[in-house]
Protein backbone atom coordinates (compact mmCIF):
# COMPACT_ATOMS: atom_id res chain seq x y z
CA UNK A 1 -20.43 22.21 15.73
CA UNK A 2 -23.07 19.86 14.36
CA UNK A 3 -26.38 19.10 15.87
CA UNK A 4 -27.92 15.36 15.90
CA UNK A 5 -31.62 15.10 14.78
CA UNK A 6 -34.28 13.09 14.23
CA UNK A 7 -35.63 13.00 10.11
CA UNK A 8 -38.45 10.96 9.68
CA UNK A 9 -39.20 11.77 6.01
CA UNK A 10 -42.84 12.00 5.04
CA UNK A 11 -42.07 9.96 1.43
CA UNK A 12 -39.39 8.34 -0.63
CA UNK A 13 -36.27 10.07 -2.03
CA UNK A 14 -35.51 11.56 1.52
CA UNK A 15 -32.13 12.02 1.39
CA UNK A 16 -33.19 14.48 -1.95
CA UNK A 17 -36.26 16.14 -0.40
CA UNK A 18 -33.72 17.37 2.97
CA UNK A 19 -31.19 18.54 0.49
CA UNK A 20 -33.66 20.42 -1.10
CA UNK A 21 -34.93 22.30 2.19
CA UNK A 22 -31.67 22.88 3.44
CA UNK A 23 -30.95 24.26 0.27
CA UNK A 24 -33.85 26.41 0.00
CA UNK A 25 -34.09 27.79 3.45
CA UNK A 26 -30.08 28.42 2.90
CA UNK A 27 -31.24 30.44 -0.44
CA UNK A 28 -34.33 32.53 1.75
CA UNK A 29 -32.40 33.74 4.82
CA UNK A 30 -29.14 33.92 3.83
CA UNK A 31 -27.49 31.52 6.15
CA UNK A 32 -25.38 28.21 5.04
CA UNK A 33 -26.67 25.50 7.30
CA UNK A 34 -25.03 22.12 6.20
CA UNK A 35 -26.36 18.94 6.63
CA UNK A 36 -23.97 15.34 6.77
CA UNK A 37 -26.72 12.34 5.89
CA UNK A 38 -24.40 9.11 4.89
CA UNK A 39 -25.37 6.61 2.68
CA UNK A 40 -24.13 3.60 1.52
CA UNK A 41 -24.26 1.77 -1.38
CA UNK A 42 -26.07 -1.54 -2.03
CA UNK A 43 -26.69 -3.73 -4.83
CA UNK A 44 -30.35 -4.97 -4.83
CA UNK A 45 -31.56 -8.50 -6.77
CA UNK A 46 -34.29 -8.00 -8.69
CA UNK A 47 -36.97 -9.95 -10.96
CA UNK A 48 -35.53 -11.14 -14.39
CA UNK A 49 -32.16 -11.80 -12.44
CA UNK A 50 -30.85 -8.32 -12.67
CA UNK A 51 -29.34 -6.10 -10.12
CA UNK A 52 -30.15 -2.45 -8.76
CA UNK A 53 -27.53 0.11 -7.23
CA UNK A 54 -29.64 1.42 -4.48
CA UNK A 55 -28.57 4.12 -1.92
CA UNK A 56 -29.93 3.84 1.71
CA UNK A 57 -28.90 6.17 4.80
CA UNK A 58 -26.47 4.57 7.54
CA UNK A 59 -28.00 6.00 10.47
CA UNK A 60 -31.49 5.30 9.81
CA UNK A 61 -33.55 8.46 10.73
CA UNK A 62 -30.59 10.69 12.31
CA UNK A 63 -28.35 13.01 10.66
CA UNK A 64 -26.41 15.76 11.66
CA UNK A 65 -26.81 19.40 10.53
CA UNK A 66 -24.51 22.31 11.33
CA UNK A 67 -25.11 26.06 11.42
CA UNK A 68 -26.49 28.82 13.84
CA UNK A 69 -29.05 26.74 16.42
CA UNK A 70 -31.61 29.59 16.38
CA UNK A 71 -31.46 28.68 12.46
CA UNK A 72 -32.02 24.81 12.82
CA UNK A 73 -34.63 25.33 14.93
CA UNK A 74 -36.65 27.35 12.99
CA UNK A 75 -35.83 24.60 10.32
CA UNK A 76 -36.60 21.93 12.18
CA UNK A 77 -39.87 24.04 13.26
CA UNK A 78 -41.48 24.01 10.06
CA UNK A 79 -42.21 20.48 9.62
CA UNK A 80 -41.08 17.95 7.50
CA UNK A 81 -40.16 15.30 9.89
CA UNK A 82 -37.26 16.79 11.51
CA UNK A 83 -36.38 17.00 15.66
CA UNK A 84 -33.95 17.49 17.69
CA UNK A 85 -32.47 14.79 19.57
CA UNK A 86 -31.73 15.42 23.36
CA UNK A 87 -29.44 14.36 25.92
CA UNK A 88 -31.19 12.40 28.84
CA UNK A 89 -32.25 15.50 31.66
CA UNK A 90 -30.29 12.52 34.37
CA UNK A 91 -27.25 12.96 32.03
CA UNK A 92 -27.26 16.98 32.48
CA UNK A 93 -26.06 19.18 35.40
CA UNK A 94 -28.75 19.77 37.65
CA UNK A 95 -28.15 23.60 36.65
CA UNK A 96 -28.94 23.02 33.00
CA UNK A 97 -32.34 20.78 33.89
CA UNK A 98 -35.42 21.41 32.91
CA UNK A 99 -38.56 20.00 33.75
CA UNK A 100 -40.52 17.62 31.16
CA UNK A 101 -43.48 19.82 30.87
CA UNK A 102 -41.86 22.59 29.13
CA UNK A 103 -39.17 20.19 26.93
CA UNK A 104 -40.10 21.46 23.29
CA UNK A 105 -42.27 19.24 21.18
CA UNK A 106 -39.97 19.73 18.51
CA UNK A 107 -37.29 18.04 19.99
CA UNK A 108 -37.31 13.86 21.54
CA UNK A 109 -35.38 13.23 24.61
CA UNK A 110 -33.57 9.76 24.19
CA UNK A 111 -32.35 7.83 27.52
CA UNK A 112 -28.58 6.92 25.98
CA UNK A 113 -26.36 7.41 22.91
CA UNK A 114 -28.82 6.70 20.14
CA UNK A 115 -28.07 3.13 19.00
CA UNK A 116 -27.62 1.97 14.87
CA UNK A 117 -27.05 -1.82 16.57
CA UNK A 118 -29.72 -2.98 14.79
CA UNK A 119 -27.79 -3.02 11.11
CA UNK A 120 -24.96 -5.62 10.44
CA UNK A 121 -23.75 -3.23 7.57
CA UNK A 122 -23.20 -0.52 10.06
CA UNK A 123 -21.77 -2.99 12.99
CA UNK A 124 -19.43 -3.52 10.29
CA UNK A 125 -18.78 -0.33 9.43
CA UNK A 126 -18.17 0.79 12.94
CA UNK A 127 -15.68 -2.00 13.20
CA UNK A 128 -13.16 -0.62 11.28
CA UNK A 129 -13.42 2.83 12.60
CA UNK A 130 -11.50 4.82 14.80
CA UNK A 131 -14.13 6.73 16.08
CA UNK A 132 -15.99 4.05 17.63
CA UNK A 133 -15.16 2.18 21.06
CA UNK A 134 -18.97 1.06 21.14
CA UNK A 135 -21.21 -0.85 18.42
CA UNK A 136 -23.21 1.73 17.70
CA UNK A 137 -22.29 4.17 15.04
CA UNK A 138 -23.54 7.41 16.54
CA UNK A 139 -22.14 6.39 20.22
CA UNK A 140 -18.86 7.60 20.42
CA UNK A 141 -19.91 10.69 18.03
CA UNK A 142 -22.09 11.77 20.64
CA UNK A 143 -19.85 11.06 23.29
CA UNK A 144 -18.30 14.00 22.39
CA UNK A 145 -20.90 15.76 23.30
CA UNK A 146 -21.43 18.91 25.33
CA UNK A 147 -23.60 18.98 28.54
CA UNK A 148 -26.23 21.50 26.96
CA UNK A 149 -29.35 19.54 26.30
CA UNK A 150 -28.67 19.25 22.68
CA UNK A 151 -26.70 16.71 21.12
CA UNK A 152 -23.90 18.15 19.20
CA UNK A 153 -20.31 16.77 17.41
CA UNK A 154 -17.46 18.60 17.24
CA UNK A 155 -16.45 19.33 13.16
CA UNK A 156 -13.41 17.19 13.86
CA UNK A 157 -15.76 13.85 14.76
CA UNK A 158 -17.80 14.98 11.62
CA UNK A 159 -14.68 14.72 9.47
CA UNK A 160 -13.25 11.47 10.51
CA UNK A 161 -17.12 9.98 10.02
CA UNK A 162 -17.09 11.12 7.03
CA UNK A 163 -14.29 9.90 5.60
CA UNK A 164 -15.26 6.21 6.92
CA UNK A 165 -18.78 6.95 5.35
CA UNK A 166 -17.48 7.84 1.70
CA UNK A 167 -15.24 4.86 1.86
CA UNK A 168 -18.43 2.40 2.46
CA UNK A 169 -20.53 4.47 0.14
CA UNK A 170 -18.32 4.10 -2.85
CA UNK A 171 -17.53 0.18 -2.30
CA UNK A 172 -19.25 -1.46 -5.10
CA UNK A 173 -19.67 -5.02 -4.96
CA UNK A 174 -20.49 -5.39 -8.53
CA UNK A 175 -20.11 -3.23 -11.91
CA UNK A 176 -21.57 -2.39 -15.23
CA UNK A 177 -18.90 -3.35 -18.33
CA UNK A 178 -19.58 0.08 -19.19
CA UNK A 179 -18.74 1.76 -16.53
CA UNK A 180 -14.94 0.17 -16.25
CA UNK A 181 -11.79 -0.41 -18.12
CA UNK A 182 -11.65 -4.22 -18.74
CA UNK A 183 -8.33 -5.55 -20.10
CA UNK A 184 -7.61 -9.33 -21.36
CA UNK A 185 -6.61 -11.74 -18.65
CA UNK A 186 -9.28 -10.31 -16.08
CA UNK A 187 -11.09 -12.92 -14.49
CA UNK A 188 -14.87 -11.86 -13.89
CA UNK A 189 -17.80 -13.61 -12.89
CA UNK A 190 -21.44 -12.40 -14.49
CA UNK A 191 -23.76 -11.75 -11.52
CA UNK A 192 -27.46 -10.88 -12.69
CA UNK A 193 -29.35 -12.11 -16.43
CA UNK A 194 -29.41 -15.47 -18.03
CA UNK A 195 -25.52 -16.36 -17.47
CA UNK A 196 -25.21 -15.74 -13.44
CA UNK A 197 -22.61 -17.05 -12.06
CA UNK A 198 -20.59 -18.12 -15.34
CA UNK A 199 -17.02 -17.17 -14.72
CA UNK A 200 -13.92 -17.31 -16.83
CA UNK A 201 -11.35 -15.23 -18.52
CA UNK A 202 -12.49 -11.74 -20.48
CA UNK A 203 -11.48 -11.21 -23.75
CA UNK A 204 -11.14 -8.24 -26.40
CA UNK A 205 -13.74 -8.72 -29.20
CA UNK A 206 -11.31 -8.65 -31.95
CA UNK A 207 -12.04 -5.39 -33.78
CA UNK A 208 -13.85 -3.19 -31.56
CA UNK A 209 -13.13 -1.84 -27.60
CA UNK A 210 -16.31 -2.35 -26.48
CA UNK A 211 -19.60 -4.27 -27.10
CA UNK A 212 -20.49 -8.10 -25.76
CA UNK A 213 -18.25 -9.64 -22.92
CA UNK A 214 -16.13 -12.37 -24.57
CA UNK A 215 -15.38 -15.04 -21.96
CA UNK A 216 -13.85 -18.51 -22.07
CA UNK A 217 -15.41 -20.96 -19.63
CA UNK A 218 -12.88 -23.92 -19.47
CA UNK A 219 -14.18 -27.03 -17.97
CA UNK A 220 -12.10 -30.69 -18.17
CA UNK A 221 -14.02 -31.40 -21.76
CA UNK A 222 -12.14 -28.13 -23.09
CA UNK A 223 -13.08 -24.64 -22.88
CA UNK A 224 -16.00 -23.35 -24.62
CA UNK A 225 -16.24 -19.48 -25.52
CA UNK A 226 -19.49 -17.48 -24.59
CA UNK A 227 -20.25 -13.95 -26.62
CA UNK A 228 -23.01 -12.10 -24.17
CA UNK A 229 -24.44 -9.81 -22.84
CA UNK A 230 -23.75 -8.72 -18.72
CA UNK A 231 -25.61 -5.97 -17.16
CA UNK A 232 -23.42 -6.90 -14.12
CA UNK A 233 -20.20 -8.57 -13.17
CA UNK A 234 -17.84 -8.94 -10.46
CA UNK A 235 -14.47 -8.76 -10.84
CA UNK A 236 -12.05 -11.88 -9.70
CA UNK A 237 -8.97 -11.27 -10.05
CA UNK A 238 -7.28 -8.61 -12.66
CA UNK A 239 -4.83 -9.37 -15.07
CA UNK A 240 -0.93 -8.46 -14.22
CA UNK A 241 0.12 -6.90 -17.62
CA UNK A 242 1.31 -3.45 -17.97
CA UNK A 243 1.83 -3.70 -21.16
CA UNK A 244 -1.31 -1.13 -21.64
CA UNK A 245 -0.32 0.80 -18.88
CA UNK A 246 0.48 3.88 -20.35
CA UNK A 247 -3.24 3.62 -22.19
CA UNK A 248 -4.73 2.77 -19.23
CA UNK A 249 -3.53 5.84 -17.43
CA UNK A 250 -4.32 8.51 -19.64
CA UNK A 251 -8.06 7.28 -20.41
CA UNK A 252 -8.51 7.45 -16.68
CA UNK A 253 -7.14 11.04 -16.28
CA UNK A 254 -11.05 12.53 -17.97
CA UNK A 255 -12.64 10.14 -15.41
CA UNK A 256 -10.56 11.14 -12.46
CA UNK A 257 -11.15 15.35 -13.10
CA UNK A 258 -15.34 14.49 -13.57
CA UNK A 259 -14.87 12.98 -10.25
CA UNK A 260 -12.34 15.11 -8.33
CA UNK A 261 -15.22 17.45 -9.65
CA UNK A 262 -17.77 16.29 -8.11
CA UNK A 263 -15.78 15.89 -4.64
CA UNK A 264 -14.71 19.33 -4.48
CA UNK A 265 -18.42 20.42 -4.70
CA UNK A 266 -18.73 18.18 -1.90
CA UNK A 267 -21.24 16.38 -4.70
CA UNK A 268 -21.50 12.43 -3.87
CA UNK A 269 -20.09 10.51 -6.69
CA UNK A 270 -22.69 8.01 -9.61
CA UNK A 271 -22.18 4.92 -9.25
CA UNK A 272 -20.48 5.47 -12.59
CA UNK A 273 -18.15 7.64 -11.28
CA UNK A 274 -17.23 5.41 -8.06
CA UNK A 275 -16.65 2.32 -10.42
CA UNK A 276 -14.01 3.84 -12.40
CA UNK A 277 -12.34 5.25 -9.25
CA UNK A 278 -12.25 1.95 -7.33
CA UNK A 279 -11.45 -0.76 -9.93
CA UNK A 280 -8.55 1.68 -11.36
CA UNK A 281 -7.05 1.97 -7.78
CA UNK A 282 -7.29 -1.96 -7.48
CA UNK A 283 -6.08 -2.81 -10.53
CA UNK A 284 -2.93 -0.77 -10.07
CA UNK A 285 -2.56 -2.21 -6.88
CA UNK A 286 -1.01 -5.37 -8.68
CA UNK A 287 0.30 -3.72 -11.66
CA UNK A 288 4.23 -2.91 -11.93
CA UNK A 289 4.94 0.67 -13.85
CA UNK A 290 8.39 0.60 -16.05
CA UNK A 291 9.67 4.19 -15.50
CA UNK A 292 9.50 6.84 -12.67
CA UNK A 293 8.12 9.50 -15.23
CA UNK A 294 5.02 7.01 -15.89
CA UNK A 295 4.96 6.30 -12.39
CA UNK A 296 4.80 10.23 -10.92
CA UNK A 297 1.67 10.48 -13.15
CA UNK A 298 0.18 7.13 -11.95
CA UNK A 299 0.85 7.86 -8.25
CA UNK A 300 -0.87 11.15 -8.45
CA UNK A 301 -3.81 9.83 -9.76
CA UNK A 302 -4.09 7.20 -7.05
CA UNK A 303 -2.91 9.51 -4.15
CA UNK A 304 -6.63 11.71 -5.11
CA UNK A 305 -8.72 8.44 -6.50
CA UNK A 306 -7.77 7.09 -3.01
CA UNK A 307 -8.51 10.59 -1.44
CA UNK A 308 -11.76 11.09 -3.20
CA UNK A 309 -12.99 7.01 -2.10
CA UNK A 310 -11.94 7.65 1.46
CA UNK A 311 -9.06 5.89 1.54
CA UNK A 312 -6.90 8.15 3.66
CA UNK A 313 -4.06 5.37 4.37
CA UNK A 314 -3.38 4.30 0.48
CA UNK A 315 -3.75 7.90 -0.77
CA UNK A 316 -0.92 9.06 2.11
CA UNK A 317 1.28 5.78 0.68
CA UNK A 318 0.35 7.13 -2.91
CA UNK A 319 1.83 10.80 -2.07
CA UNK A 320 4.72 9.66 -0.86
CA UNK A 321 5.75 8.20 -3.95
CA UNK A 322 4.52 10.91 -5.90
CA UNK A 323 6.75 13.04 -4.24
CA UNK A 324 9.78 10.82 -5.00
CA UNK A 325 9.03 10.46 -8.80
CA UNK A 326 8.03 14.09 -9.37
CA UNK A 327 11.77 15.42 -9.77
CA UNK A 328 11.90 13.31 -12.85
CA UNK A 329 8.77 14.76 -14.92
CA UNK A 330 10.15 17.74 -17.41
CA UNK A 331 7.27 17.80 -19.54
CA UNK A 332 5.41 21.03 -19.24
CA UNK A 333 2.04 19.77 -20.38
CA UNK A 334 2.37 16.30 -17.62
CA UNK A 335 3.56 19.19 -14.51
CA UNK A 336 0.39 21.38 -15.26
CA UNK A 337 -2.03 17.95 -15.01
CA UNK A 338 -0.32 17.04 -11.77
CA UNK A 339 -0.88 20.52 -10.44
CA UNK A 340 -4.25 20.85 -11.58
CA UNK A 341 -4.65 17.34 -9.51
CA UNK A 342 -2.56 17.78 -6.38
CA UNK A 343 -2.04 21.74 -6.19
């Protein structure tokens, strides 16, 4: 069971400063309170035409935290901008009311389901998900909700939230060159410095694998071919080749384990990390594998890219098909990877 409070952090880096309490209090008394705080992802214009990966919370000031309640009480009774959030005393069995004089200062009464209405990104959010039959995010969470005067959500509600939360925090509207695979034929647009919003085809600098972006701008005079420099692009459309498929794969198996990493520590992934995960499961969206042996490998890396993103629909698809290839991988070293990655 989780219980919804109020955190009103005292200073920036909030979502930092809780995990730190929580983590602390956890180490002092022995006791493994856990705390659910989403965030999502946002890319932030700045002076001198770059852009800023920024992190903001979802809910605004409420989050969830789950352990013993005598526990999160005293937690929450030490300060640091955390209350309880309580059901409204008309909304409780007249057995289970109490009168407002003696309603702890720790905790604030609210008069309905507390309301996120207020952000378009969440509206949006809440759109997609099954959870919700209201706007607000938190709504049908708490509708779950027990009688008792404290707002709790059942681990099952906490899950599915979760999931939707990951996916929205790891959707990255734009990406550093250095954090992705690019491969000729992708068609990219630059997004922050001197050449925003010049788009064309990327190329390989002949010689090296990395360095300067290489893109042809064609316009009805001919096409013209710009060396620079991009903090920041979007990607258009990727190429269909396959050709480097097999390259492709295995120099996204080291970026996959760092990741899967972090997930099973229930860590939440860089930005870094994220961008490898989510243009590799795009790109092989539209690629075609020669070879059901090639294939086994590349579906078991999308079934837990797609699993670690929050993409519980295209990792299920991804399994499947997994399954199907497996029977024809013989090589020893290839089975132990796809244990290690689906057990």
């Amino acid at each position: 069971m989780w219980y919804l409070l109020n955190y009103i952090a005292p200073a920036l880096h909030r979502k930092e400063q809780l995990d730190a309490r929580i983590e602390a209090y956890n180490s002092l008394n022995g006791t493994d309170l856990r705390v659910f705080a989403p965030q999502i992802v946002e890319a932030k214009p700045q002076s001198g035409g770059t852009i800023r990966i920024v992190s903001r919370a979802i809910l605004f000031h409420y989050i969830f935290i789950s352990g013993p309640l005598e526990h999160i009480k005293r937690l929450a009774s030490t300060g640091g901008g955390l209350s309880f959030v309580l059901r409204h005393p008309d909304s409780l069995p007249s057995t289970e009311r109490i009168p407002s004089a003696t309603t702890p200062t720790v905790a604030q009464p609210v008069s309905a389901a507390p309301t996120t209405e207020k952000s378009p990104t969440v509206a949006k959010l809440v759109s997609t998900s099954p959870l919700s039959e209201r706007s607000p995010a938190v709504a049908k969470l708490v509708g779950a909700a027990s009688s008792a005067r404290y707002v709790t959500v059942s681990d099952a509600d906490i899950q599915a939230f979760s999931i939707i939360a990951r996916a929205y925090s790891n959707r990255l509207p734009y990406y550093n060159p250095a954090d992705i695979d690019l491969l000729d034929g992708d068609e990219v647009e630059v997004v922050s410095g001197p050449f925003t919003g010049l788009k064309g085809t990327f190329i390989t600098r002949r010689g090296t694998q990395n360095g300067n972006i290489v893109v042809a701008a064609t316009s009805q005079i001919g096409s013209i071919a710009y060396d620079i420099q991009a903090d920041t692009i979007r990607i258009i459309r990727f190429a269909k080749d396959s050709r480097r498929a097999y390259d492709q794969i295995d120099a996204f198996i080291p970026r996959l384990l760092d990741a899967l990493e972090a997930y099973r520590a229930d860590r939440p992934l860089t930005p870094a990390q994220a961008a490898s995960l989510h243009v590799f499961t795009r790109r092989f969206a539209v690629t075609e594998i020669p070879g059901a042996k090639l294939d086994a490998k590349l579906q078991a890396l999308l079934t837990v890219a797609h699993e670690i993103l929050g993409n519980p629909q295209e990792s299920a698809a991804a399994r499947a098909r997994y399954e199907k290839r497996l029977p024809y991988v013989t090589n020893p070293r290839t089975l132990r990877l796809l244990h290690e990655i689906i057990p």
